[in-house]
C-alpha atoms as a PDB file:
ATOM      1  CA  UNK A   1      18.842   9.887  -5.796  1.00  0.00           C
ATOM      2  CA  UNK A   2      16.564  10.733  -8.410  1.00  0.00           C
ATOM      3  CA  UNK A   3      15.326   6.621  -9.124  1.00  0.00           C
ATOM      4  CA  UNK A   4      15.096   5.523  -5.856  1.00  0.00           C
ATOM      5  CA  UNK A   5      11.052   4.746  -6.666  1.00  0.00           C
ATOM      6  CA  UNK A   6      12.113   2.897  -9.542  1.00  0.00           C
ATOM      7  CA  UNK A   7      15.377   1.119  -7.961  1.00  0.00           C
ATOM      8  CA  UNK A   8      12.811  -0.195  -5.297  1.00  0.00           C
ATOM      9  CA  UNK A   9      10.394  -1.333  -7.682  1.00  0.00           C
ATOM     10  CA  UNK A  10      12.849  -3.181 -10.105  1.00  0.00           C
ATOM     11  CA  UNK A  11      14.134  -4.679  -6.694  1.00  0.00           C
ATOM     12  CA  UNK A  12      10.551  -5.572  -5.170  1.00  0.00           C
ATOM     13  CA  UNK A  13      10.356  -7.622  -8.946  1.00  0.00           C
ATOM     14  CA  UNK A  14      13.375  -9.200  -8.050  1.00  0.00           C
ATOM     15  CA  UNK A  15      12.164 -10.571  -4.143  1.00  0.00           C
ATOM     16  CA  UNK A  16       8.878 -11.461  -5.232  1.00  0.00           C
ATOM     17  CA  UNK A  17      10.448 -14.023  -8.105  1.00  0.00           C
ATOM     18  CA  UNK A  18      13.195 -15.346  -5.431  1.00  0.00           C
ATOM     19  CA  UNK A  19       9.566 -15.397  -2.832  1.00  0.00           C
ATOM     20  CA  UNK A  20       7.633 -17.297  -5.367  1.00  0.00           C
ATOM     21  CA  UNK A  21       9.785 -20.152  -5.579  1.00  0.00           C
ATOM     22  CA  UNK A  22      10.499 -20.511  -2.498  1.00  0.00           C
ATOM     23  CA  UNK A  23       6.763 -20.304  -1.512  1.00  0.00           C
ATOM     24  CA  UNK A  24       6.690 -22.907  -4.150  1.00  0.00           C
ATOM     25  CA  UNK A  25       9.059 -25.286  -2.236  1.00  0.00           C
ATOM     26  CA  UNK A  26       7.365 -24.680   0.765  1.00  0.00           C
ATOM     27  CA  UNK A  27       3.654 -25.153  -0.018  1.00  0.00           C
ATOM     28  CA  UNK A  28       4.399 -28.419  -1.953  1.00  0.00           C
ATOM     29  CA  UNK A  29       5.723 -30.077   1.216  1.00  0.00           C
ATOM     30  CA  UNK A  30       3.250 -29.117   3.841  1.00  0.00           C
ATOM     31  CA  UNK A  31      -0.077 -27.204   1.812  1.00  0.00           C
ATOM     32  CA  UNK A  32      -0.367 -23.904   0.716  1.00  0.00           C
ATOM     33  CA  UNK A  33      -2.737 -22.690   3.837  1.00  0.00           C
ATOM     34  CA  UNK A  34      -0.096 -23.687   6.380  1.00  0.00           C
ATOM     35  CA  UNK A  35       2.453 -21.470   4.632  1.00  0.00           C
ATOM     36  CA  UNK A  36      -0.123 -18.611   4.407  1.00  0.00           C
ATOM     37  CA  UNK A  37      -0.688 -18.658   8.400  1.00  0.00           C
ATOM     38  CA  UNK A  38       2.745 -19.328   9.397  1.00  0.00           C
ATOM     39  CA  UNK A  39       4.345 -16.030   6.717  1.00  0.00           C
ATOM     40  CA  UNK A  40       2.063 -13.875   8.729  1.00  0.00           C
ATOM     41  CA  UNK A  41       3.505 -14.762  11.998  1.00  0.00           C
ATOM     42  CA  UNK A  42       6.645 -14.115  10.741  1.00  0.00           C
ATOM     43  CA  UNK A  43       6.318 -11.532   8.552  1.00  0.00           C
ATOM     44  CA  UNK A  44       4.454  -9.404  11.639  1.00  0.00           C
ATOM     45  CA  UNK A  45       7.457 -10.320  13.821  1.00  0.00           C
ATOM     46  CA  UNK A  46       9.983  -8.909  11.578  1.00  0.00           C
ATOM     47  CA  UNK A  47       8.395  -6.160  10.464  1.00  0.00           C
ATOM     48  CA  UNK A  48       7.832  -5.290  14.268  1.00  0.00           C
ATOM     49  CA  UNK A  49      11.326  -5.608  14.795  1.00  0.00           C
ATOM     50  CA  UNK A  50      12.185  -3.004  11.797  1.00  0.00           C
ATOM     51  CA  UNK A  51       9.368  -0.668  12.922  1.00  0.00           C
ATOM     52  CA  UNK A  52      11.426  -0.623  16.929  1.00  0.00           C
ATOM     53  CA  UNK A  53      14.885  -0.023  14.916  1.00  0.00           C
ATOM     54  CA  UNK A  54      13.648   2.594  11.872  1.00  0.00           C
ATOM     55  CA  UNK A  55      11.060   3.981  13.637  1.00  0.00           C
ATOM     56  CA  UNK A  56      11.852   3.642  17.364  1.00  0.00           C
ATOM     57  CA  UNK A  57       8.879   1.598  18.976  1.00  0.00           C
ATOM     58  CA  UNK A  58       7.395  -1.826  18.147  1.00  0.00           C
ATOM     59  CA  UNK A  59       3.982  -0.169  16.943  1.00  0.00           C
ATOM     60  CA  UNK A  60       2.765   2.919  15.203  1.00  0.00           C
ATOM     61  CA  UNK A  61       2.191   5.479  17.262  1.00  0.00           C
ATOM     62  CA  UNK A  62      -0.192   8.177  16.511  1.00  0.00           C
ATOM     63  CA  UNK A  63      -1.632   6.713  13.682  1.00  0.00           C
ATOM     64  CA  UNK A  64      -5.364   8.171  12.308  1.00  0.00           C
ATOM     65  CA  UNK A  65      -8.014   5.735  12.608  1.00  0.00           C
ATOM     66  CA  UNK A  66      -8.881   6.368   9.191  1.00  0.00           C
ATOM     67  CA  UNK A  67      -5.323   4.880   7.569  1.00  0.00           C
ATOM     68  CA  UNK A  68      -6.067   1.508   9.817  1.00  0.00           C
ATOM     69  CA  UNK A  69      -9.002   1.434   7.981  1.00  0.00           C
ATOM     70  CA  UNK A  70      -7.816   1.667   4.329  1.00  0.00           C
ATOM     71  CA  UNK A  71      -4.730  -0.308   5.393  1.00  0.00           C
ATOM     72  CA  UNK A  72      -6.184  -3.153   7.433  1.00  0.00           C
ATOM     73  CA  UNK A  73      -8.655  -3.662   4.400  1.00  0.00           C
ATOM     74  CA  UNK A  74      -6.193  -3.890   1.930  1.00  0.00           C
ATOM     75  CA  UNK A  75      -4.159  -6.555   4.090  1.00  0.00           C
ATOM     76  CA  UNK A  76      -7.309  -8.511   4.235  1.00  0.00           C
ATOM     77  CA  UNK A  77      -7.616  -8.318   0.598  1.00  0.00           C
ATOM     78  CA  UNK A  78      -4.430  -8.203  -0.318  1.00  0.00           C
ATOM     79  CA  UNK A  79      -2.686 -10.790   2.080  1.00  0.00           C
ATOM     80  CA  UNK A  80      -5.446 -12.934   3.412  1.00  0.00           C
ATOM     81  CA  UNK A  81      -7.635 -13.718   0.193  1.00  0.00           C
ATOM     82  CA  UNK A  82      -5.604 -12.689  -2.220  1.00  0.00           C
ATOM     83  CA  UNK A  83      -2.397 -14.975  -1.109  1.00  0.00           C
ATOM     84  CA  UNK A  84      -4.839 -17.678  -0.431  1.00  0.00           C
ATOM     85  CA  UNK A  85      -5.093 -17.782  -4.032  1.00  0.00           C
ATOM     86  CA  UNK A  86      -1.574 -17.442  -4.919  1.00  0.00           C
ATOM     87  CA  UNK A  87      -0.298 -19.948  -3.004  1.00  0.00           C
ATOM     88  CA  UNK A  88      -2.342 -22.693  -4.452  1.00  0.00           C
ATOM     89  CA  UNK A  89      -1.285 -21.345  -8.041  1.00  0.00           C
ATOM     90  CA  UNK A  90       1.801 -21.783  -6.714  1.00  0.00           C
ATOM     91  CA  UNK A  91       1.340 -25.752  -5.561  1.00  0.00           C
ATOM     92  CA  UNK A  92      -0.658 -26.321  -8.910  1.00  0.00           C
ATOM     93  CA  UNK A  93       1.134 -24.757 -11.768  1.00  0.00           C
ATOM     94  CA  UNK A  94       4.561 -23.254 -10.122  1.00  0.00           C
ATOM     95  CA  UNK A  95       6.030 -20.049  -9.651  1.00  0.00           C
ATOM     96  CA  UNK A  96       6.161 -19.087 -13.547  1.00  0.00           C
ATOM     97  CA  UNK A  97       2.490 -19.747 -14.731  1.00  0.00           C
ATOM     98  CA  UNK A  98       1.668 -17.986 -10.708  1.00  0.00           C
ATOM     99  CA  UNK A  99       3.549 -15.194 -11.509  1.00  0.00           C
ATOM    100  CA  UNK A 100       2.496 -14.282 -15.302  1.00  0.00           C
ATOM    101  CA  UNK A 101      -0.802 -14.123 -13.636  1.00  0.00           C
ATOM    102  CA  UNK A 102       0.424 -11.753 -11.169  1.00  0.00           C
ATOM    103  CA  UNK A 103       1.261  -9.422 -13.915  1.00  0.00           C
ATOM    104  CA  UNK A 104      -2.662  -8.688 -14.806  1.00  0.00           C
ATOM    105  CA  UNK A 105      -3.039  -7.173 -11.140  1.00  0.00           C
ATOM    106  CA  UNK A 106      -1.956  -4.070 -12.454  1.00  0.00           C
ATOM    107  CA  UNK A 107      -4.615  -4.575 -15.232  1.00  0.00           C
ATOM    108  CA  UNK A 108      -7.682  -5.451 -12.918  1.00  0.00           C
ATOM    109  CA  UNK A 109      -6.509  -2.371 -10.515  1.00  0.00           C
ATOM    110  CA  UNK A 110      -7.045   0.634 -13.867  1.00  0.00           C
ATOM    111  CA  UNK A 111     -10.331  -1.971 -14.534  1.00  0.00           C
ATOM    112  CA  UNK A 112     -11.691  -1.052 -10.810  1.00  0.00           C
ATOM    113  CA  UNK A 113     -10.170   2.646 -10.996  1.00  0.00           C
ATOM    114  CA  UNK A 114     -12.460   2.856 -14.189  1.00  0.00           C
ATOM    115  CA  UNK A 115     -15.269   1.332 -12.995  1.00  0.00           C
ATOM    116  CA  UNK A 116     -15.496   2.803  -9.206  1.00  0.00           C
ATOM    117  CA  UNK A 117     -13.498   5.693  -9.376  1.00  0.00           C
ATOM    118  CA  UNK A 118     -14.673   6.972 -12.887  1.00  0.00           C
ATOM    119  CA  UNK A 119     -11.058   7.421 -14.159  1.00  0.00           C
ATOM    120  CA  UNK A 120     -11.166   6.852 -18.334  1.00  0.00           C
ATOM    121  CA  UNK A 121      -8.824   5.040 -20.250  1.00  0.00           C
ATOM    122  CA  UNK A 122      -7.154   6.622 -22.936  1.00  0.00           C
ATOM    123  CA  UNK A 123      -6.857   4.226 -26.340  1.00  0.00           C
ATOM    124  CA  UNK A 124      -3.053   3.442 -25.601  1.00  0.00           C
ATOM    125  CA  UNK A 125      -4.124   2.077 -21.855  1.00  0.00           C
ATOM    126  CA  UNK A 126      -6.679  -0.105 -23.920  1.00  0.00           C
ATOM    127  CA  UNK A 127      -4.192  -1.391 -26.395  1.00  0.00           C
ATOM    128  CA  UNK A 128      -2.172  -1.819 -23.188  1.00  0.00           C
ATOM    129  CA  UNK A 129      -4.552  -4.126 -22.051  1.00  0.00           C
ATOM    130  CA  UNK A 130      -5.002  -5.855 -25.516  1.00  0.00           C
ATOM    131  CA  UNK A 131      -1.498  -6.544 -25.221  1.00  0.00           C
ATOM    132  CA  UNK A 132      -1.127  -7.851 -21.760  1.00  0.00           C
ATOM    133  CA  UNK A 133      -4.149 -10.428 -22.294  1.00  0.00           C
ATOM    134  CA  UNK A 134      -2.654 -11.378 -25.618  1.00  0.00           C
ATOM    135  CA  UNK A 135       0.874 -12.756 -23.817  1.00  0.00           C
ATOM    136  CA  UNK A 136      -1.327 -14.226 -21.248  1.00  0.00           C
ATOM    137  CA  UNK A 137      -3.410 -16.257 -23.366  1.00  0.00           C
ATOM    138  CA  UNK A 138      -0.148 -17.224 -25.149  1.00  0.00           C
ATOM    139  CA  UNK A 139       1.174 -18.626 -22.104  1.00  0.00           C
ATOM    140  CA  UNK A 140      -1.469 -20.621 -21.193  1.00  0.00           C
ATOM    141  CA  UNK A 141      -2.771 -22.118 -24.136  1.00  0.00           C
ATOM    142  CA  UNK A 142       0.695 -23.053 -24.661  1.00  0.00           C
ATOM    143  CA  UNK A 143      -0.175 -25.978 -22.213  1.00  0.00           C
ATOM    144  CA  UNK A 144      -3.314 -26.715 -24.296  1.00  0.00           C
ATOM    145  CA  UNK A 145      -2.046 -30.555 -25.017  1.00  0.00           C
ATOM    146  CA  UNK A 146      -1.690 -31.376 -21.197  1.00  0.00           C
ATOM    147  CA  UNK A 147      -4.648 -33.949 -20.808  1.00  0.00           C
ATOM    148  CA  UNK A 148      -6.755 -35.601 -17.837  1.00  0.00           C
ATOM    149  CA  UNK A 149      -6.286 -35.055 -14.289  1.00  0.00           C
ATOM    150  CA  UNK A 150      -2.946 -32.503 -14.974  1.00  0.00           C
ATOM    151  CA  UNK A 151      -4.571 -30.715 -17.179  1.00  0.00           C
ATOM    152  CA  UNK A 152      -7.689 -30.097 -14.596  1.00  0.00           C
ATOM    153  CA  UNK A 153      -5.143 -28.754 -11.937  1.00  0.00           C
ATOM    154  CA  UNK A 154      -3.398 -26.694 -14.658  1.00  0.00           C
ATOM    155  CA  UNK A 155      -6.973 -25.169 -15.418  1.00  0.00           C
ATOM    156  CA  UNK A 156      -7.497 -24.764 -11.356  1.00  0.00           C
ATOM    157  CA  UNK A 157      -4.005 -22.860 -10.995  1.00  0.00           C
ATOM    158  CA  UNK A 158      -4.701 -20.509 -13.532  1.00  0.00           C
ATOM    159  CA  UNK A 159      -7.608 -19.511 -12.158  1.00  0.00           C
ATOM    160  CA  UNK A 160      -6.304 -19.205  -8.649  1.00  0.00           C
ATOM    161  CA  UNK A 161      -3.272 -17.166 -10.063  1.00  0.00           C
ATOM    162  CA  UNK A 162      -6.424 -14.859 -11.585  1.00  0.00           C
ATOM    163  CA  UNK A 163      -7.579 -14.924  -8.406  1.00  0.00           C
ATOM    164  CA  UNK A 164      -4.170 -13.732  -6.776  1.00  0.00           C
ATOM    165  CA  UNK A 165      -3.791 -11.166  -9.281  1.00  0.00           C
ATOM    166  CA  UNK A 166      -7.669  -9.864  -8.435  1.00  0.00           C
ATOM    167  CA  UNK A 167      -6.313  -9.760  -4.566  1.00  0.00           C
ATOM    168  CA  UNK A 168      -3.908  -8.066  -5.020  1.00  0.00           C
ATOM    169  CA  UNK A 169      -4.952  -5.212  -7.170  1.00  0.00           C
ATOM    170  CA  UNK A 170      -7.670  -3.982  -5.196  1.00  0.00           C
ATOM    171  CA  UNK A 171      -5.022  -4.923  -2.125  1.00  0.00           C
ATOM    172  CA  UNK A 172      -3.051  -2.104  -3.604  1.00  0.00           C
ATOM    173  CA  UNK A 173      -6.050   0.441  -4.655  1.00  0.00           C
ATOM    174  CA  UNK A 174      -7.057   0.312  -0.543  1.00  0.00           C
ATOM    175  CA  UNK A 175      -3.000   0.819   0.247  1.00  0.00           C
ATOM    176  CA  UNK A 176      -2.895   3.914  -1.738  1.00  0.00           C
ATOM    177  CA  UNK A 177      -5.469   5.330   0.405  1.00  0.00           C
ATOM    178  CA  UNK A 178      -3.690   4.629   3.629  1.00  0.00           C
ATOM    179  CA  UNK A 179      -0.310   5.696   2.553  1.00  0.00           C
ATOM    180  CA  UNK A 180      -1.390   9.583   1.685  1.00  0.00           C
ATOM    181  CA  UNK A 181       1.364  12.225   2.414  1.00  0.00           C
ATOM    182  CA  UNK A 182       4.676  10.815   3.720  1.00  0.00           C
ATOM    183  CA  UNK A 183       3.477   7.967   5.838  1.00  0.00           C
ATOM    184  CA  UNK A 184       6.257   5.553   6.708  1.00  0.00           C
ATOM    185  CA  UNK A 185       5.998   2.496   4.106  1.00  0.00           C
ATOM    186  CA  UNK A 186       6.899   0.256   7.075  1.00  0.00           C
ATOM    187  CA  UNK A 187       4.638   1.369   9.300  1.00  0.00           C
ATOM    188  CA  UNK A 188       1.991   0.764   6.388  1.00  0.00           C
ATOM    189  CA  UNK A 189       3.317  -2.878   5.728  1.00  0.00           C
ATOM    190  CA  UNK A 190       3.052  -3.784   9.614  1.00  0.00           C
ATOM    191  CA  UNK A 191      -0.594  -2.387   9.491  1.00  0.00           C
ATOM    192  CA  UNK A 192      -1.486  -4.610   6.437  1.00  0.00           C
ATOM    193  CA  UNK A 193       0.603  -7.438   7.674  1.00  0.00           C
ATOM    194  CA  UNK A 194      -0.756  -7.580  10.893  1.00  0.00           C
ATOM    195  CA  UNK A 195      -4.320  -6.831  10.114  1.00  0.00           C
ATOM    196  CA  UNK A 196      -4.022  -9.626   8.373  1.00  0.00           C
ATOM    197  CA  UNK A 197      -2.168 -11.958  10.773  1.00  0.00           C
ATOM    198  CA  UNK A 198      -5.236 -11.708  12.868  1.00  0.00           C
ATOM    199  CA  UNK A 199      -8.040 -12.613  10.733  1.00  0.00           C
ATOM    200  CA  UNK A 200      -6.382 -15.681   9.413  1.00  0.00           C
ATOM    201  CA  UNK A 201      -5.886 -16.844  12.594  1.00  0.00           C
ATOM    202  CA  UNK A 202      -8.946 -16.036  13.508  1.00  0.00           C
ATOM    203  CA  UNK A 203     -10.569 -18.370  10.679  1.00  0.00           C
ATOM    204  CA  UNK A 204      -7.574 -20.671  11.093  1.00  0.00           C
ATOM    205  CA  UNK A 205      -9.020 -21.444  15.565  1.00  0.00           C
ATOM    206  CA  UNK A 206     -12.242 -21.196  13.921  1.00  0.00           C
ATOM    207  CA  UNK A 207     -12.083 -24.075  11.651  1.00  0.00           C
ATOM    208  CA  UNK A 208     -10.229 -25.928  14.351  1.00  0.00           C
ATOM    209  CA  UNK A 209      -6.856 -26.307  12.259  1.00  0.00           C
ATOM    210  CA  UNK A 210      -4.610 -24.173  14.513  1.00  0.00           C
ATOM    211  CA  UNK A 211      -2.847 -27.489  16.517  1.00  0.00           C
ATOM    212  CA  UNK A 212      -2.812 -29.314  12.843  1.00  0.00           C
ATOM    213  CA  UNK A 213      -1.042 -26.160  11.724  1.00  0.00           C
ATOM    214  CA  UNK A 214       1.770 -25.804  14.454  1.00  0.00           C
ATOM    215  CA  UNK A 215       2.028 -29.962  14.428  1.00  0.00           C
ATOM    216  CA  UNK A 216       2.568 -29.484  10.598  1.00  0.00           C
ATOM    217  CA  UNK A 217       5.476 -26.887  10.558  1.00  0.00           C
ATOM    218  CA  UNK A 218       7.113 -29.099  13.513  1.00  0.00           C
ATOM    219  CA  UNK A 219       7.226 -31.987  11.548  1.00  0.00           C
ATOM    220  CA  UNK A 220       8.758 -30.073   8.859  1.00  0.00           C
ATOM    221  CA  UNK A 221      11.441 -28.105   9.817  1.00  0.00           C
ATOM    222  CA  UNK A 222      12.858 -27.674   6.235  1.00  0.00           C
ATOM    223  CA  UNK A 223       9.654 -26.678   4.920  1.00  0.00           C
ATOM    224  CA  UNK A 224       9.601 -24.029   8.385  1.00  0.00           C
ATOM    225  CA  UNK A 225      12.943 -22.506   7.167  1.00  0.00           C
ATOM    226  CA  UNK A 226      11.672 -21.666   3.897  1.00  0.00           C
ATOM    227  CA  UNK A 227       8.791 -20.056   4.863  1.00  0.00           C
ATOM    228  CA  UNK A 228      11.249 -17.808   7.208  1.00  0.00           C
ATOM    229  CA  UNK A 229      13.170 -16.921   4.310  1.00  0.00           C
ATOM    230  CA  UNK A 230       9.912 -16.231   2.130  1.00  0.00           C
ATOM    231  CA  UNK A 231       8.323 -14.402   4.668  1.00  0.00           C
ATOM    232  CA  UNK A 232      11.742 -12.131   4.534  1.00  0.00           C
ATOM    233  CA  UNK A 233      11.656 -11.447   1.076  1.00  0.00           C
ATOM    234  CA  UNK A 234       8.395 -11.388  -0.025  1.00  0.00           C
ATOM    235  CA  UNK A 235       6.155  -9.913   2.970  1.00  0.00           C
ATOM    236  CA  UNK A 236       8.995  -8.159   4.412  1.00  0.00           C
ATOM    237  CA  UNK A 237      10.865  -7.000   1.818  1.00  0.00           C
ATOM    238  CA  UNK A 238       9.319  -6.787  -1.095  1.00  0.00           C
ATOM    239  CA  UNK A 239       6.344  -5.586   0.470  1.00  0.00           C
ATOM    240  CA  UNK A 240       7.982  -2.548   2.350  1.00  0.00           C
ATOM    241  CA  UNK A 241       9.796  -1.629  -1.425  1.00  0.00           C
ATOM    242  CA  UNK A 242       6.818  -1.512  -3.153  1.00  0.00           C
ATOM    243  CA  UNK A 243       4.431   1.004  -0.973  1.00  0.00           C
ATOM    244  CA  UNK A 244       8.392   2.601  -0.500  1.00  0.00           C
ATOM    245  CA  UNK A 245       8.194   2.903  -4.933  1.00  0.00           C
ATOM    246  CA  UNK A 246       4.377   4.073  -4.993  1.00  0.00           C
ATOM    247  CA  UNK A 247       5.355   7.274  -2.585  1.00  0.00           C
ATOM    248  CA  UNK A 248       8.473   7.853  -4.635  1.00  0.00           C
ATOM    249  CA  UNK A 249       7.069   7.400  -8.022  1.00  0.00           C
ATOM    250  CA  UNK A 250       4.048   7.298 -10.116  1.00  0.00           C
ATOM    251  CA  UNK A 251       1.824   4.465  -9.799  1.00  0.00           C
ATOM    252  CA  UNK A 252       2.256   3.804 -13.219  1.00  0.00           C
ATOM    253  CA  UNK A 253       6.154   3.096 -13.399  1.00  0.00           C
ATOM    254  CA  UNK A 254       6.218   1.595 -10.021  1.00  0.00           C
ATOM    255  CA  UNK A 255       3.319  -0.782 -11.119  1.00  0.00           C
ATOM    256  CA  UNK A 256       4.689  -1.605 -14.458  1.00  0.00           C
ATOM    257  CA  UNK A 257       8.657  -2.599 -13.399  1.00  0.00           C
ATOM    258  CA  UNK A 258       7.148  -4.621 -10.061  1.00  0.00           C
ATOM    259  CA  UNK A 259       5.692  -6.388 -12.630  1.00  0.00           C
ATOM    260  CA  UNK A 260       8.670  -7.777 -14.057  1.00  0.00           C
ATOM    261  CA  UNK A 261       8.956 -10.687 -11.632  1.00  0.00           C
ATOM    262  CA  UNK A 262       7.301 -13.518 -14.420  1.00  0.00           C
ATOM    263  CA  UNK A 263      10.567 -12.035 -16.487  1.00  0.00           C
ATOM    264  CA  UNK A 264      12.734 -12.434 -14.045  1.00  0.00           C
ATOM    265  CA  UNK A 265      11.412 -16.203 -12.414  1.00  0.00           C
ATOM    266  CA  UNK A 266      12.180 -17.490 -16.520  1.00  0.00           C
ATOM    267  CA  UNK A 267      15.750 -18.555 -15.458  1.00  0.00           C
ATOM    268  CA  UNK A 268      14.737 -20.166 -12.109  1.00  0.00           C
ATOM    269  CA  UNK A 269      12.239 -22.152 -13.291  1.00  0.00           C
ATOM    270  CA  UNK A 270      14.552 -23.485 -15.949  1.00  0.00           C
ATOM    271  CA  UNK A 271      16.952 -24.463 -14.350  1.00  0.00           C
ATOM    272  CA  UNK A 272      16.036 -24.982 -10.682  1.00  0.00           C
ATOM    273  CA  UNK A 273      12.322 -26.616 -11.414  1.00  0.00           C
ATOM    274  CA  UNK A 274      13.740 -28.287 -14.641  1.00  0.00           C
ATOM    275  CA  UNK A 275      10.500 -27.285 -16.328  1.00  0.00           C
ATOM    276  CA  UNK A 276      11.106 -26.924 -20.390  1.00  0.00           C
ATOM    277  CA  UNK A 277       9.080 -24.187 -22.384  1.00  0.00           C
ATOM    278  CA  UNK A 278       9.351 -23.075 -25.385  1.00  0.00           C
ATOM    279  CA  UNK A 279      10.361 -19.598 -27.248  1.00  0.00           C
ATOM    280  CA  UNK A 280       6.378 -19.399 -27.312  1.00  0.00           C
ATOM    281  CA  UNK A 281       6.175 -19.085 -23.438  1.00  0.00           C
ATOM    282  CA  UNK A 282       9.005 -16.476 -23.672  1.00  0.00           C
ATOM    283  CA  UNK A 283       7.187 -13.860 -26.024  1.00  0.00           C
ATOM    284  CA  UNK A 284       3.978 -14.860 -24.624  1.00  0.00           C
ATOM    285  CA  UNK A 285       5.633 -13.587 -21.411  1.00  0.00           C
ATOM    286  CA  UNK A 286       7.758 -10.428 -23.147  1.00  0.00           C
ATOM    287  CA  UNK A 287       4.544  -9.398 -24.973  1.00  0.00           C
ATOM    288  CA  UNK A 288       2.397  -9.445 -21.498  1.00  0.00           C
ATOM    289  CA  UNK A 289       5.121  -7.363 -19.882  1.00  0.00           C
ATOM    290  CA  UNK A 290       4.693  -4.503 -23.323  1.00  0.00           C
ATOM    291  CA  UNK A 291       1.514  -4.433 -22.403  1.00  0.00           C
ATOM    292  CA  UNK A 292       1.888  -3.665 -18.819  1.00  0.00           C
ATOM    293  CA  UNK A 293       4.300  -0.608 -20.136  1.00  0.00           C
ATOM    294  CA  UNK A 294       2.356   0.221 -22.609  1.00  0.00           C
ATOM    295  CA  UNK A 295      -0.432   0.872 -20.232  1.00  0.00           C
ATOM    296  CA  UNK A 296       1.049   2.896 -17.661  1.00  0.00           C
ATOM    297  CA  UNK A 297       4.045   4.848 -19.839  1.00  0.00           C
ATOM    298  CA  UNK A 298       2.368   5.828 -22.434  1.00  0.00           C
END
């Protein structure tokens, strides 16, 4: 009983590797926007569903104005721009380069915390940093002999996966706000997740691509049962374990072992996606997730 912050973060790594390739498989056959609008949907519907059986109604009652606020901003952030980005990391470079990225949201969250809040970093956070950036870098300019047009997109996914990585660490800054005192974590997804349901469809009728979206996911029924199954473990899930690990732990441990899903996406992408890399990409990776420790443990 002591690790259940922990146990939930090591367990949120886990989902969002399983989430990634699946979101993988998913935005490769019909587009990485159509999966973002259609997780939403479902992720909203579930998470209404656990809110009527944990919580005992459909919506949170009672709730201040003020936590809608922090929380709806963060799913905006977090969910809507944020996964925007992801997802076409995803459809450009995979689930492993995607994911690495994901690791320097912790990163670019102390960044803003120093920069807004006017919390310092102590040399060890900074060497922290160092560290992370290092195995990054390593990583990526491991694919420095891919040439012409795959090289371009390789370039274009890295920079969405930065911009993932940005969405979600201020995603997560807003959440803490919104989850003070013992706030259900649930309750706190569905407000993010819905929040953000409605502003993507809201650009989605906008833009007119609402009837290409539903005609899209019925021509694809694979490609809809995927996106169930992400929107389980990722939005769902994983979601609902990590603001369950930031009220049970420190915000440094809980952000340094959700991290761990590049670590734990190695052995998919091996031998699911077939893709080769070398012992480089490995400590590249292993170094990136020292840093990440290093910065919030020590």
């Amino acid at each position: 009983m002591l690790y259940l912050g922990e146990f939930a973060a090591i367990i949120t790594s886990t989902t969002y590797a399983l989430n990634s390739a699946i979101f993988t498989l998913a935005g490769r056959e019909v587009g990485s926007g159509v999966v973002n609008r259609l997780r939403l949907i479902v992720a909203s519907l579930m998470l209404m569903a656990a809110q009527w059986i944990f919580l005992g109604a459909p919506w949170p009652v009672g709730v201040e104005l003020d936590r809608w606020i922090w929380l709806g901003l963060s799913g905006i952030v977090g969910l809507v721009v944020g996964d925007a980005f992801l997802f076409q990391a995803f459809v450009l470079v995979g689930p492993r380069i995607s994911m690495l990225m994901m690791s320097l949201a912790p990163i670019l969250a102390a960044f803003t915390a120093w920069v807004f809040l006017g919390e310092a970093l102590t040399l060890w956070q900074i060497m922290g940093i160092f560290l992370t950036l290092i195995g990054v870098m390593w990583v990526i300019l491991e694919k420095n002999h891919i040439q012409g047009r795959q090289k371009e997109n390789y370039l274009r996914g890295v920079l969405f996966g930065l911009g993932g990585a940005t969405g979600q660490a201020l995603g997560l800054v807003l959440a803490k706000n919104g989850l003070s005192g013992s706030f259900s974590p649930i309750s706190g997804n569905f407000i993010r997740m819905f929040t953000a349901m409605i502003v993507i469809w809201l650009i989605t009728i906008i833009q007119k691509k609402s009837r290409t979206t539903i005609q899209v996911i019925i021509n694809n029924p694979r490609a809809k049962w995927k996106i169930i199954g992400g929107a389980f473990l990722g939005p769902v899930l994983g979601v609902s374990l990590s603001l369950f690990a930031l009220q049970h732990t420190s915000v440094g441990v809980a952000s340094t072992l959700m991290a761990l899903a590049p670590v734990f996406i190695l052995p998919i992408d091996y031998f699911y996606f077939k893709e080769r890399f070398g012992w480089g990409a490995i400590a590249g990776t292993a170094i990136a997730m020292l840093g990440v420790a290093v910065l919030f443990l020590v």
